[in-house]
Protein backbone atom coordinates (compact mmCIF):
# COMPACT_ATOMS: atom_id res chain seq x y z
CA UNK A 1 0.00 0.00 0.00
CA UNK A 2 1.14 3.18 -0.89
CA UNK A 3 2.21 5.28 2.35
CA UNK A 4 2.47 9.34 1.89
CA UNK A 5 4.89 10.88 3.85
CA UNK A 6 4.02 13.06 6.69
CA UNK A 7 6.58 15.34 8.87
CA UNK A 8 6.63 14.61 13.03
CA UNK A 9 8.21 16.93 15.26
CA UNK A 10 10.79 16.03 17.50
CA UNK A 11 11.81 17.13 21.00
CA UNK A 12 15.61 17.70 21.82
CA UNK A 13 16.65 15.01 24.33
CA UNK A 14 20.08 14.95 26.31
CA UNK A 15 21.27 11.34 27.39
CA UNK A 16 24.00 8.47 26.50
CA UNK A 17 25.98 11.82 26.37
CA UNK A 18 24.66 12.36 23.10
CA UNK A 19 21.51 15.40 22.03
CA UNK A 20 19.22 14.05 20.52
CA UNK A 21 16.45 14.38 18.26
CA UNK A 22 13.48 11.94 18.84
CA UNK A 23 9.74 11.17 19.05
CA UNK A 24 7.63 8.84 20.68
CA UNK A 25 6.86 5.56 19.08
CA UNK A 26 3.62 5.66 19.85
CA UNK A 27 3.18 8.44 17.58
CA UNK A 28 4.98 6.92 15.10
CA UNK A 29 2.83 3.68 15.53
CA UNK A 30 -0.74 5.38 15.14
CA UNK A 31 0.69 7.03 11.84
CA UNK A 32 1.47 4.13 10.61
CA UNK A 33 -1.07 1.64 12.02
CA UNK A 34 -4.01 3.95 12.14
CA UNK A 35 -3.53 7.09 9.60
CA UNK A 36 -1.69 4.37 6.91
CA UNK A 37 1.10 7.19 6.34
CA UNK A 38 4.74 6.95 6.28
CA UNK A 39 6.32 8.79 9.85
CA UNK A 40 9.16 11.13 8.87
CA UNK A 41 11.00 12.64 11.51
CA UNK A 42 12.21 16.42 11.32
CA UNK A 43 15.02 17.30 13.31
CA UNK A 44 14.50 20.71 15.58
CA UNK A 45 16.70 23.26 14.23
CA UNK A 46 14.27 25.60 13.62
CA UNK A 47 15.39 28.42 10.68
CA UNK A 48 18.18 26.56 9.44
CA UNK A 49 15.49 23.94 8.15
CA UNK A 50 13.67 24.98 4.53
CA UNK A 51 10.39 24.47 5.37
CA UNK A 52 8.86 25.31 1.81
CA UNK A 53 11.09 22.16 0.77
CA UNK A 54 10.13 19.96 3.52
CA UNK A 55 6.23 21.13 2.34
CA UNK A 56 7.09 20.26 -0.92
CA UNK A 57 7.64 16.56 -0.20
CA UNK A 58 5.50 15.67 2.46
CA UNK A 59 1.40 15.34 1.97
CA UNK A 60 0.91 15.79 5.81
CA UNK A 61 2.25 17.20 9.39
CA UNK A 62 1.77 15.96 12.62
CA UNK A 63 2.92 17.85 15.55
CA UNK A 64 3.06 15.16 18.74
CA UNK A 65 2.50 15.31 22.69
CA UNK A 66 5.42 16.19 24.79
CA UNK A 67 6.52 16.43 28.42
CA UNK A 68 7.98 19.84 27.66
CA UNK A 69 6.03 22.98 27.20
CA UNK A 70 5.66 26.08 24.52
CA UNK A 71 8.15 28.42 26.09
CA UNK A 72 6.07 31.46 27.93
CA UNK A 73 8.20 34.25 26.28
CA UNK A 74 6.10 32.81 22.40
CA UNK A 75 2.95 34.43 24.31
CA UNK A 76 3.29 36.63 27.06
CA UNK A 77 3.14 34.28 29.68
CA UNK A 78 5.47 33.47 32.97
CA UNK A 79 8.78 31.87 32.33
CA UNK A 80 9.36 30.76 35.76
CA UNK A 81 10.65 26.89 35.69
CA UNK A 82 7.12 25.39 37.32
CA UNK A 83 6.16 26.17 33.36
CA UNK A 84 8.57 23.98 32.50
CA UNK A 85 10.40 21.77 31.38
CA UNK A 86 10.84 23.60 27.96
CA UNK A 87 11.86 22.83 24.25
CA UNK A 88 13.09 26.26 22.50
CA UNK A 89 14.74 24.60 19.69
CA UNK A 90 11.43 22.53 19.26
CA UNK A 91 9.39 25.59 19.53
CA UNK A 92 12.00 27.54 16.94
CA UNK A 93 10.79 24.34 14.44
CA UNK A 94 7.37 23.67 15.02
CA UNK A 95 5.91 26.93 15.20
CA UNK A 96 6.96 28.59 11.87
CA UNK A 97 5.98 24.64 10.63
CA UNK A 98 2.49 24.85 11.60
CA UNK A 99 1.88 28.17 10.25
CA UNK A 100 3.57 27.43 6.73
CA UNK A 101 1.65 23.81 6.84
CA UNK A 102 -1.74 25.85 7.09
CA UNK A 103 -0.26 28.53 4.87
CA UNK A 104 0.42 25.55 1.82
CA UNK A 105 -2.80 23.98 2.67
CA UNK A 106 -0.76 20.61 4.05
CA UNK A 107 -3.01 18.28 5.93
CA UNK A 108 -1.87 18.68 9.78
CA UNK A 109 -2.72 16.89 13.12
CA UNK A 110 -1.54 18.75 16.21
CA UNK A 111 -1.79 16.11 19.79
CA UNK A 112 -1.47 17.56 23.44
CA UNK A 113 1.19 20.07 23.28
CA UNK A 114 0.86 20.45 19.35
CA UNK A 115 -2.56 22.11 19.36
CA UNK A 116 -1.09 24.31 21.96
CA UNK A 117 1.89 24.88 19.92
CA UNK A 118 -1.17 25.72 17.21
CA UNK A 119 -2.79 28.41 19.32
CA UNK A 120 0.27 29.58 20.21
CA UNK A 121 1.73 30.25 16.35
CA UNK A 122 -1.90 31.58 15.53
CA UNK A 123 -1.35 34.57 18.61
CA UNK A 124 -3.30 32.96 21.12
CA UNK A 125 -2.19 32.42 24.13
CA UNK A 126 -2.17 29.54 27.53
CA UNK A 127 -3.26 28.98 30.74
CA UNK A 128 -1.18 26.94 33.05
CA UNK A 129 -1.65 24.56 36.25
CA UNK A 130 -5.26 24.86 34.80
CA UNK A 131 -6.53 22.04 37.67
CA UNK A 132 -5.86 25.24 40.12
CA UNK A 133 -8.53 27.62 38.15
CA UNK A 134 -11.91 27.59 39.85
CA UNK A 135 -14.84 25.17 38.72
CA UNK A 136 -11.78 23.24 36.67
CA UNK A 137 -11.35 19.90 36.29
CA UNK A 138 -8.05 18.14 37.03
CA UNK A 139 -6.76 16.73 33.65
CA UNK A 140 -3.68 15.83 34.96
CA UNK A 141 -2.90 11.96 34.42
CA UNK A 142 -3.84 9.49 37.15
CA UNK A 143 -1.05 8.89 39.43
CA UNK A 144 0.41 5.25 38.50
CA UNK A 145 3.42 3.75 37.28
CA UNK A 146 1.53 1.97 34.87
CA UNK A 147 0.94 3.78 31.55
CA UNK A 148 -2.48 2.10 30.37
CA UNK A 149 -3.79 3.78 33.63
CA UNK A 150 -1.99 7.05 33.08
CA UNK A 151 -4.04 6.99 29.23
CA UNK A 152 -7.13 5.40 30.85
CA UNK A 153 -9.92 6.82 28.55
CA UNK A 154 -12.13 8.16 31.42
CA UNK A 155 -12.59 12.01 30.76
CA UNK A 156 -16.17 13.39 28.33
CA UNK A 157 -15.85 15.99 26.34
CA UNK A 158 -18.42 17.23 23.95
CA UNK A 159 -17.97 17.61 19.77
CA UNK A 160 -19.51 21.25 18.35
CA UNK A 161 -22.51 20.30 16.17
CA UNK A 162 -21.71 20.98 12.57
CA UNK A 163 -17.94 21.43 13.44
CA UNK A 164 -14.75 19.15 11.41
CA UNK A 165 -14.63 16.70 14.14
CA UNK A 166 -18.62 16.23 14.19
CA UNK A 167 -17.94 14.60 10.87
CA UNK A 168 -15.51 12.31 12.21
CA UNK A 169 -17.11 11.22 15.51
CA UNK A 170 -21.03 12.55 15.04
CA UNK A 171 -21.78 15.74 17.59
CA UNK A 172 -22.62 14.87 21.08
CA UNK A 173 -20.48 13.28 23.86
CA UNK A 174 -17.10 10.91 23.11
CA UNK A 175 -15.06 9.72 26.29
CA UNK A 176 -11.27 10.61 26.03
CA UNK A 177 -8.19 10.62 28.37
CA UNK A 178 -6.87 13.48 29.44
CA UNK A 179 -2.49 14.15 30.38
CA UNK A 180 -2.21 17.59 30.55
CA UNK A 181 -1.68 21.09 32.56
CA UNK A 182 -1.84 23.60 30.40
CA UNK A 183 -4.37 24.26 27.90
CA UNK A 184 -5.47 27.36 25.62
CA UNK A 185 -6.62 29.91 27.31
CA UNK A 186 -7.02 32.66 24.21
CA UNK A 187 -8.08 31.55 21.44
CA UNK A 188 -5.62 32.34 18.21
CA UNK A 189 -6.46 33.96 15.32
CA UNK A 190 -8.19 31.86 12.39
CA UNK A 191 -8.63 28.74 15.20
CA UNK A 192 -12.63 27.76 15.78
CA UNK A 193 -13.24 25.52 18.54
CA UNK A 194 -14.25 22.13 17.67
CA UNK A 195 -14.73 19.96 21.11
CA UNK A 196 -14.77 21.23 25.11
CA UNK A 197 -14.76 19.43 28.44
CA UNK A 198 -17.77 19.77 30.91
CA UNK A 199 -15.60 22.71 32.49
CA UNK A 200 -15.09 24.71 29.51
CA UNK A 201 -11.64 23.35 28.80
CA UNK A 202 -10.63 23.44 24.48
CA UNK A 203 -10.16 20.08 23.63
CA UNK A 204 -10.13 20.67 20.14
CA UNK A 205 -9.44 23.30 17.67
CA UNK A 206 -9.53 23.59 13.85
CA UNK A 207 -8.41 26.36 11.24
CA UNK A 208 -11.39 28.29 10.29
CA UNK A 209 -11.26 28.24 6.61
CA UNK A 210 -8.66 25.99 5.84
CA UNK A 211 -7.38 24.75 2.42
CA UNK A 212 -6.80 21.31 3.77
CA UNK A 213 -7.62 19.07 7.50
CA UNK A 214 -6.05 21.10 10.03
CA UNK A 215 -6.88 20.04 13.34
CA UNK A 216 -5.60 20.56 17.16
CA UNK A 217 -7.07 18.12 20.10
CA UNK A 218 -5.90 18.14 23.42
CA UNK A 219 -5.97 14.72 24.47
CA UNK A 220 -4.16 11.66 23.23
CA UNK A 221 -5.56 9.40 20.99
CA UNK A 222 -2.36 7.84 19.31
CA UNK A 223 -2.27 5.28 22.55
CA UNK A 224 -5.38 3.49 22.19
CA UNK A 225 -5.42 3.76 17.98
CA UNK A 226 -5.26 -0.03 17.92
CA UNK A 227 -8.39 -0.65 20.25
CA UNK A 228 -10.43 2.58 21.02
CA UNK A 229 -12.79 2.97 17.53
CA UNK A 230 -13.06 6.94 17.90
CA UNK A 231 -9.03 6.68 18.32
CA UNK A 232 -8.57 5.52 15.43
CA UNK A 233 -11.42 7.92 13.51
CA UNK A 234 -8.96 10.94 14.11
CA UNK A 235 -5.96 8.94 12.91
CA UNK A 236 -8.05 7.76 9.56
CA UNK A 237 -9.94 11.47 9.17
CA UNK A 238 -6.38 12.74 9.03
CA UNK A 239 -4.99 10.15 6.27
CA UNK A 240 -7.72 10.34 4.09
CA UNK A 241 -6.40 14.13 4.46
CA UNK A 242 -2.97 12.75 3.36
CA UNK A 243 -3.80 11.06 0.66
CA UNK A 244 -6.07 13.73 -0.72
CA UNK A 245 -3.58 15.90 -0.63
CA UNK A 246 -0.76 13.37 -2.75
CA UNK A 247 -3.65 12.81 -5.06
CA UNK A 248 -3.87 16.23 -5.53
CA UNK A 249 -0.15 16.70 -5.97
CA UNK A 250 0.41 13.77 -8.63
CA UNK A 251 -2.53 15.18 -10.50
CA UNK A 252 -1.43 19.07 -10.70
CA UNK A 253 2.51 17.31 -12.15
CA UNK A 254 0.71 15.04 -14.79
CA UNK A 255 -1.34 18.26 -15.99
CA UNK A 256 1.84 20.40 -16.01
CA UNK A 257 3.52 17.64 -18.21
């Protein structure tokens, strides 16, 4: 089967006394397993990458779930190290990524910190500790050491009538789990909201009239892509995207020849 390629972000990892440049394979596995595309890893160097060439060869972008967090200075917010940890050569990559993705109409998927790395190239802006606002939620993992509990689909969050992800999972209610901290707290510029939790937390975005799938959600459904059915919707939604996109691609070089 044919497999289009699709950029992931990586985050900037020190050990083995080496840096290094990596992604989760669970990412890498729902890409594969669940969106039938072919993972292609971008290294974090931010503007010494062209990313109008990168563009040009990939037919997707996904933007992954991190422990680290969009650095504070990127929005106005406080750079104090309970933010953290923090990525800036991630951030220096992903950021002018996303925007030239949506620019080029390139199918993206943003997960966790991606769709706040989203908001955050779009102008908008965070909250943080968010389990510490009033009438919030805590959608901080369980406490475990085992990591089915920590991604223990458990949380409901409700899908926008008439929205992207309404024709992916139907309106109304899904369950999802729920890993994070932080979450948007202004809304960027061209972002719509697609899906919130009972307490008014964004759990999805999309890119108000975009040329091409370009979706942010909040929780993580790359772990359960093999065995949770609205998992793997995103995951499919998305490479349907992909391959839309190639399609679209091949067609516009066998015109021009």
């Amino acid at each position: 089967m044919h497999q289009p390629l699709v950029a992931i972000s990586t985050d900037v990892r020190q050990f083995d006394n080496y840096t290094w440049h990596a992604a989760p394979q669970q990412y890498l596995e729902a890409a594969i397993t669940g969106a039938g595309v072919f993972p292609l890893l971008v290294p974090s160097f931010g503007d010494r990458l062209d990313f109008d060439e990168l563009l040009s060869s990939v037919d997707g972008v996904m933007v992954t779930g991190s422990k680290s967090n969009v650095h504070p200075s990127l929005y106005g917010g406080d750079a104090c190290e309970a933010n953290g940890p923090y990525d800036p050569a991630r951030d220096a990559t992903t950021l002018p990524l996303i925007r030239r993705a949506i620019e080029r109409g390139v199918p993206l998927l943003a997960i966790c910190r991606g769709i706040q790395e989203l908001n955050v190239a779009l102008g908008g802006t965070l909250g943080t500790e968010i389990q510490e606002r009033e009438g919030s939620l805590d959608h901080r993992a369980p406490v475990s050491d085992k990591q089915d509990e920590r991604f223990a689909i458990h949380q409901t969050i409700s899908i926008k009538p008439g929205s992207c992800l309404a024709g992916v999972f139907g309106a109304g209610d899904i369950k999802v789990n729920s890993l994070h901290r932080q979450a948007i707290d202004r809304l960027g510029s061209k972002l719509q909201i697609e899906a919130v939790a009972s307490d008014g937390t964004v759990e999805a975005v999309s890119v108000r009239d975009s040329r091409a799938f370009a979706v942010g959600v909040q929780w993580h459904p790359e772990y359960w892509v093999k065995s949770d059915s609205n998992s793997v919707k995103i995951f499919r939604a998305f490479g349907d995207a992909v391959r839309l996109h190639a399609a679209a691609k091949a067609g516009a070089r066998a015109a021009a020849e």
